[in-house]
C-alpha atoms as a PDB file:
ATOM      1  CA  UNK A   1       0.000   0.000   0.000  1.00  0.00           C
ATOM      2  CA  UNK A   2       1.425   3.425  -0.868  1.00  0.00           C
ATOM      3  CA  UNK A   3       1.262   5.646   1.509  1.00  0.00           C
ATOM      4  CA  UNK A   4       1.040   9.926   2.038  1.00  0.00           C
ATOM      5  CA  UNK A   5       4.749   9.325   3.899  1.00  0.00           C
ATOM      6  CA  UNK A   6       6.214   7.304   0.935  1.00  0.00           C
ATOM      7  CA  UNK A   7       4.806   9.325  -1.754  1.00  0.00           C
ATOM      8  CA  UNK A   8       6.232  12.729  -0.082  1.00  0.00           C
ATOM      9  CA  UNK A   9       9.886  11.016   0.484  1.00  0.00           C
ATOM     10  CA  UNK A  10       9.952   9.485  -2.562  1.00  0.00           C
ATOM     11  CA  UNK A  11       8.989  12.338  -4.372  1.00  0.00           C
ATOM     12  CA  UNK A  12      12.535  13.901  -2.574  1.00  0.00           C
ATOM     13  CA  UNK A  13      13.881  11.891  -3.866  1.00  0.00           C
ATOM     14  CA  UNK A  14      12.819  11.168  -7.448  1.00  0.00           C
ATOM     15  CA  UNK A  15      10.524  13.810  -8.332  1.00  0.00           C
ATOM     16  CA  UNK A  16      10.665  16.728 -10.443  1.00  0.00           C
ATOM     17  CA  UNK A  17       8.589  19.270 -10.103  1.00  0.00           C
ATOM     18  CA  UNK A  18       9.103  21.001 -13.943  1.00  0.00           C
ATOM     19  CA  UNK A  19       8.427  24.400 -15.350  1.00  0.00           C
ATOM     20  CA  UNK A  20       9.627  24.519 -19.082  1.00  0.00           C
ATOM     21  CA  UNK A  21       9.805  27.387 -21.425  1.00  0.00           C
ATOM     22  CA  UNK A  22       9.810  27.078 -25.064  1.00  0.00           C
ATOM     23  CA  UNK A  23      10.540  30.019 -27.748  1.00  0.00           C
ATOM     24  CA  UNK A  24      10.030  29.696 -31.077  1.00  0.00           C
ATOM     25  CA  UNK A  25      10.937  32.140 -33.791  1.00  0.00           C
ATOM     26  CA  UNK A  26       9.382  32.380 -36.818  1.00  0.00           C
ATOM     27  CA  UNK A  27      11.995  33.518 -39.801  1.00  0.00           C
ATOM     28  CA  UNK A  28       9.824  32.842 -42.341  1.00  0.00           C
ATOM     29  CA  UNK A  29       7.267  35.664 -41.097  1.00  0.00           C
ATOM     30  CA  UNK A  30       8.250  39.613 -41.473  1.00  0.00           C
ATOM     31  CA  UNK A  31       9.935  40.718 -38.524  1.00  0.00           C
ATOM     32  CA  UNK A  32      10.952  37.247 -37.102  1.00  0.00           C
ATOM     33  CA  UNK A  33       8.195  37.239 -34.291  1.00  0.00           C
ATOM     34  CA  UNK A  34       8.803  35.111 -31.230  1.00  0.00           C
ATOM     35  CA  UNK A  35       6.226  33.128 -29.619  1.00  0.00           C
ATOM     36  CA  UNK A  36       6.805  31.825 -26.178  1.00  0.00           C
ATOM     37  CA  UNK A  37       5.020  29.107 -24.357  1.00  0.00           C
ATOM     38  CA  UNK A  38       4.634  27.469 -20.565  1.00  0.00           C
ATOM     39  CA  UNK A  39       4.526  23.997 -19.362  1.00  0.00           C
ATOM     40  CA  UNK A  40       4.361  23.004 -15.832  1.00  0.00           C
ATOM     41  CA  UNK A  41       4.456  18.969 -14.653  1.00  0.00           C
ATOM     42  CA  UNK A  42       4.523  16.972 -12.042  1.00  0.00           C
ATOM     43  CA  UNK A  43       7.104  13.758 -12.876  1.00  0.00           C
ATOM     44  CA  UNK A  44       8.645  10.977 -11.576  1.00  0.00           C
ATOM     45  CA  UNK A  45      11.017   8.856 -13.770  1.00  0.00           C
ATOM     46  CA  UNK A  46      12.519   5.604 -13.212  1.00  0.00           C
ATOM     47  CA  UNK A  47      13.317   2.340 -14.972  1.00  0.00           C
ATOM     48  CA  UNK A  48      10.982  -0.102 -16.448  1.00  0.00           C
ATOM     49  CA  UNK A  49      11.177  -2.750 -13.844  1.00  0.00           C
ATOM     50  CA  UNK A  50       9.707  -0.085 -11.256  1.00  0.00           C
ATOM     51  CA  UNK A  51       6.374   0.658 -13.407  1.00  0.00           C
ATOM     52  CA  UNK A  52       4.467  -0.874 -10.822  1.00  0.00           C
ATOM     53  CA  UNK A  53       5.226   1.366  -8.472  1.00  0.00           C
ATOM     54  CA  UNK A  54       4.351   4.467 -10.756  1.00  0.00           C
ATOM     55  CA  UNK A  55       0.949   2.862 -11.390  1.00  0.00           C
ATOM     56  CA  UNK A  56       0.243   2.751  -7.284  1.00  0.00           C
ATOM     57  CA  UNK A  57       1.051   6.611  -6.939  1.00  0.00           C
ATOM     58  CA  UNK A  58      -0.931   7.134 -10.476  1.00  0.00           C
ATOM     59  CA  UNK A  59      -3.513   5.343  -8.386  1.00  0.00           C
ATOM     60  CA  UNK A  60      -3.272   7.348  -5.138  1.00  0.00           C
ATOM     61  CA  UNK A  61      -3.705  10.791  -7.210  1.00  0.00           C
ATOM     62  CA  UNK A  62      -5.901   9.200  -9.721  1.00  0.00           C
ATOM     63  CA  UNK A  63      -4.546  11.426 -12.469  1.00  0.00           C
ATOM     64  CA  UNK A  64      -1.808  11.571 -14.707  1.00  0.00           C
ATOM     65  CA  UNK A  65      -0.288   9.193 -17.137  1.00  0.00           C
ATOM     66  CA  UNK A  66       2.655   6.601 -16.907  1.00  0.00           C
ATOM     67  CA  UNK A  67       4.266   5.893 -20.086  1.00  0.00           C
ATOM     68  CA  UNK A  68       7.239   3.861 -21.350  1.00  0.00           C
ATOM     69  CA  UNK A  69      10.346   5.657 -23.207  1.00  0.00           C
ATOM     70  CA  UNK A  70      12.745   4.596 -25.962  1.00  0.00           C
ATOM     71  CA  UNK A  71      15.612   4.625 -23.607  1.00  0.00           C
ATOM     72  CA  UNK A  72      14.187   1.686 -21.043  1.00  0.00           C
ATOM     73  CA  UNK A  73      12.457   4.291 -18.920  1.00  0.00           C
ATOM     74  CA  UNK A  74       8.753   4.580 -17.362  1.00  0.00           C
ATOM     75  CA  UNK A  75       7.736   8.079 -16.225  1.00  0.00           C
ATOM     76  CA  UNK A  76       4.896   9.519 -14.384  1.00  0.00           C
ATOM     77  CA  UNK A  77       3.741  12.915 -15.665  1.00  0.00           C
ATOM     78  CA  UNK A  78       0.674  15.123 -14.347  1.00  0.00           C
ATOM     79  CA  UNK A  79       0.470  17.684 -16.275  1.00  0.00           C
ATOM     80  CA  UNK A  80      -2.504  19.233 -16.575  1.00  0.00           C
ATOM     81  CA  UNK A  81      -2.733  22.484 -14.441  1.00  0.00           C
ATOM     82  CA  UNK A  82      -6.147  22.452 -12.646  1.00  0.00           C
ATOM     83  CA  UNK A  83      -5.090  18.740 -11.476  1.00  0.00           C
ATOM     84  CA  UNK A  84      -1.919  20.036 -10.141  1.00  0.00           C
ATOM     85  CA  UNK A  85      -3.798  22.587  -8.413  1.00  0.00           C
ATOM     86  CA  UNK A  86      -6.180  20.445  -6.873  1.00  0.00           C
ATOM     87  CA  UNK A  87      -3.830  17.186  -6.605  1.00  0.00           C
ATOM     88  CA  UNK A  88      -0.532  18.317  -6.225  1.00  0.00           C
ATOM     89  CA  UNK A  89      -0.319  21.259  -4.723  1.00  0.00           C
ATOM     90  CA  UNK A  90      -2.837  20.562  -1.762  1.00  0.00           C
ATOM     91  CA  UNK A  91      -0.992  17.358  -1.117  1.00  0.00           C
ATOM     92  CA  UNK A  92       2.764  18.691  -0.941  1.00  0.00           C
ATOM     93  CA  UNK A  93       1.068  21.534   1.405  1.00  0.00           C
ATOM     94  CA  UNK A  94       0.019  18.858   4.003  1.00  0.00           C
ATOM     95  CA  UNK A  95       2.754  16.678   3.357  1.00  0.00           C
ATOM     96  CA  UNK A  96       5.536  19.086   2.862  1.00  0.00           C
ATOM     97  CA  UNK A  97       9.173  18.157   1.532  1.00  0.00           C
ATOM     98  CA  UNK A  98      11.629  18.563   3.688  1.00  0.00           C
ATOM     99  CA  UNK A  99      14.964  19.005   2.020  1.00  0.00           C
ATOM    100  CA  UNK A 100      15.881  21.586  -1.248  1.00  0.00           C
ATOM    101  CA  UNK A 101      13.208  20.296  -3.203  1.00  0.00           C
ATOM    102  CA  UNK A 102      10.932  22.441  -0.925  1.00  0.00           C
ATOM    103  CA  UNK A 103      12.716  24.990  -2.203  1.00  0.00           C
ATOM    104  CA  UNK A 104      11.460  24.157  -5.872  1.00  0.00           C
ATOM    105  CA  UNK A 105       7.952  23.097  -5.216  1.00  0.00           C
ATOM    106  CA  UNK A 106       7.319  26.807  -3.709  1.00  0.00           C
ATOM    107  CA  UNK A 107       8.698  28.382  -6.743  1.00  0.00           C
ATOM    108  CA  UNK A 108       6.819  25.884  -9.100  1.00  0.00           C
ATOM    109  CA  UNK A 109       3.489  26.019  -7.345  1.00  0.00           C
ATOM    110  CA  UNK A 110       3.622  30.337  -7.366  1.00  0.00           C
ATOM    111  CA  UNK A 111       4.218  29.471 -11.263  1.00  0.00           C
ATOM    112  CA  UNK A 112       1.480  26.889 -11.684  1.00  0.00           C
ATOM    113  CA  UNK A 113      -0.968  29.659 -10.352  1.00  0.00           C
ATOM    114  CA  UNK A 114       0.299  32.273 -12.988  1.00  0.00           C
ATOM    115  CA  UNK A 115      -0.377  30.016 -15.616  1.00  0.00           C
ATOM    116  CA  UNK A 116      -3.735  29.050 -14.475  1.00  0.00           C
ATOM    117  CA  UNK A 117      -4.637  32.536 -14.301  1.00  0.00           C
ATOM    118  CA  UNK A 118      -3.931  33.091 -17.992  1.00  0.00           C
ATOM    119  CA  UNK A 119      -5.588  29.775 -18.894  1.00  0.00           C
ATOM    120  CA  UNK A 120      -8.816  31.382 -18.001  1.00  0.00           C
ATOM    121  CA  UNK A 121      -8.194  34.292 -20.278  1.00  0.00           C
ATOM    122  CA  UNK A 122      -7.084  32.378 -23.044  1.00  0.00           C
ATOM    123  CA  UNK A 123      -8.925  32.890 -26.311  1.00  0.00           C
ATOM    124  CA  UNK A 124      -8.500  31.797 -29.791  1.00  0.00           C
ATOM    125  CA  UNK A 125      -7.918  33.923 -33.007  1.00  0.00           C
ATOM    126  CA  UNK A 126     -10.012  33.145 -35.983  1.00  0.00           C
ATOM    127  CA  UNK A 127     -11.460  30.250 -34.655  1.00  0.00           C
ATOM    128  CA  UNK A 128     -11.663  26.667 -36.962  1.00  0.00           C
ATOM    129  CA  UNK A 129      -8.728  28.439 -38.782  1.00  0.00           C
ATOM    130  CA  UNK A 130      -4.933  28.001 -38.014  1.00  0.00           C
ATOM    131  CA  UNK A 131      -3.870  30.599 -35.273  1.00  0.00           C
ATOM    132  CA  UNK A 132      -2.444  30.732 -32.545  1.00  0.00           C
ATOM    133  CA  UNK A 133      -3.742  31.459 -28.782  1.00  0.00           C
ATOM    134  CA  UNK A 134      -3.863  35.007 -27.890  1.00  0.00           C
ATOM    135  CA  UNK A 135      -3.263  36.027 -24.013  1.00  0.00           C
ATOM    136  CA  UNK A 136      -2.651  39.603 -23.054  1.00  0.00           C
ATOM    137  CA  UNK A 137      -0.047  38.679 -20.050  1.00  0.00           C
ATOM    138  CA  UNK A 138       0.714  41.510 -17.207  1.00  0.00           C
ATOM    139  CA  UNK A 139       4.308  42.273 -17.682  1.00  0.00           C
ATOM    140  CA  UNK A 140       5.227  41.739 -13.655  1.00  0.00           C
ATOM    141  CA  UNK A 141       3.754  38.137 -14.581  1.00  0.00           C
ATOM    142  CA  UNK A 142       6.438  37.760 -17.118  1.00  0.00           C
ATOM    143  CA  UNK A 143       9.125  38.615 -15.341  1.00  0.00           C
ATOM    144  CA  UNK A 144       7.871  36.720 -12.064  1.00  0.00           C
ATOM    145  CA  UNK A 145       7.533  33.286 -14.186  1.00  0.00           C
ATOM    146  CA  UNK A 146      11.286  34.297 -15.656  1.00  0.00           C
ATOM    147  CA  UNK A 147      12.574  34.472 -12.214  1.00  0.00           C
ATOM    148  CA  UNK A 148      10.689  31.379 -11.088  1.00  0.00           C
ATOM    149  CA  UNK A 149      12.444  29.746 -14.197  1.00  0.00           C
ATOM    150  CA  UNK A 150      15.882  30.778 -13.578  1.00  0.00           C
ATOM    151  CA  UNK A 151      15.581  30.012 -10.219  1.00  0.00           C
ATOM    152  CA  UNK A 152      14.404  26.444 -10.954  1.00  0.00           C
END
């Protein structure tokens, strides 16, 4: 049985708690805009003999996927951001980590509220055609979830 304990330690020491940023530049366009994107994640990673034990936590949250990599890997990834506001974040609250990983999950969960504030606002250009998604982001935000980043 896995319990609140084991998932909390083990999440010391295997977890990641992951905030990516990804810029893409567009030469072909006048100008060379940039487009930037967020993704925040909850994962744990191990090797394929230990996918039973990533099914028991997927289990416990009830949320999230486990999949199998080309390298011999199984990792367990939440990524969606209203689960790891309900899920995650609540549980690492009550169950708090206790070494530099702490650290991290404070940063990460002040950036996984950012991004779910701009979720809400998100709305699509030209809808049924291709666009892109169009979010008018406060510049402190920016610069907060830069910080957060570079800090991570």
């Amino acid at each position: 049985m896995i319990t609140e304990d084991f998932i909390a330690g083990f999440t010391e020491g295997e977890g990641c708690f992951a905030l990516t940023l990804r810029r893409d530049v567009r030469h072909e366009r006048p100008g060379s805009p940039t487009y930037y994107s967020w993704k925040s994640a909850f994962v744990i990673v191990l090797r394929e003999d230990d996918a039973d034990l990533l099914q028991k936590i997927r289990g416990f949250f009830n949320c999230g996927r486990v999949n199998f990599t080309k390298t011999g890997a199984v990792r367990y990834e939440i990524s969606n951001l209203e689960e790891l506001k309900e899920k995650i974040v609540p549980f690492f609250e009550k169950y708090p980590l206790q070494g530099k990983k702490k650290y991290v999950f404070n940063l990460w969960k002040d950036a996984v509220e950012i991004l779910l504030k701009y979720k809400k606002q998100q709305k699509i250009v030209e809808r049924g055609k291709r666009g892109f998604i169009n979010t008018d982001w406060d510049q402190k935000d920016i610069e907060r979830m830069l910080i957060i980043h570079a800090k991570m």
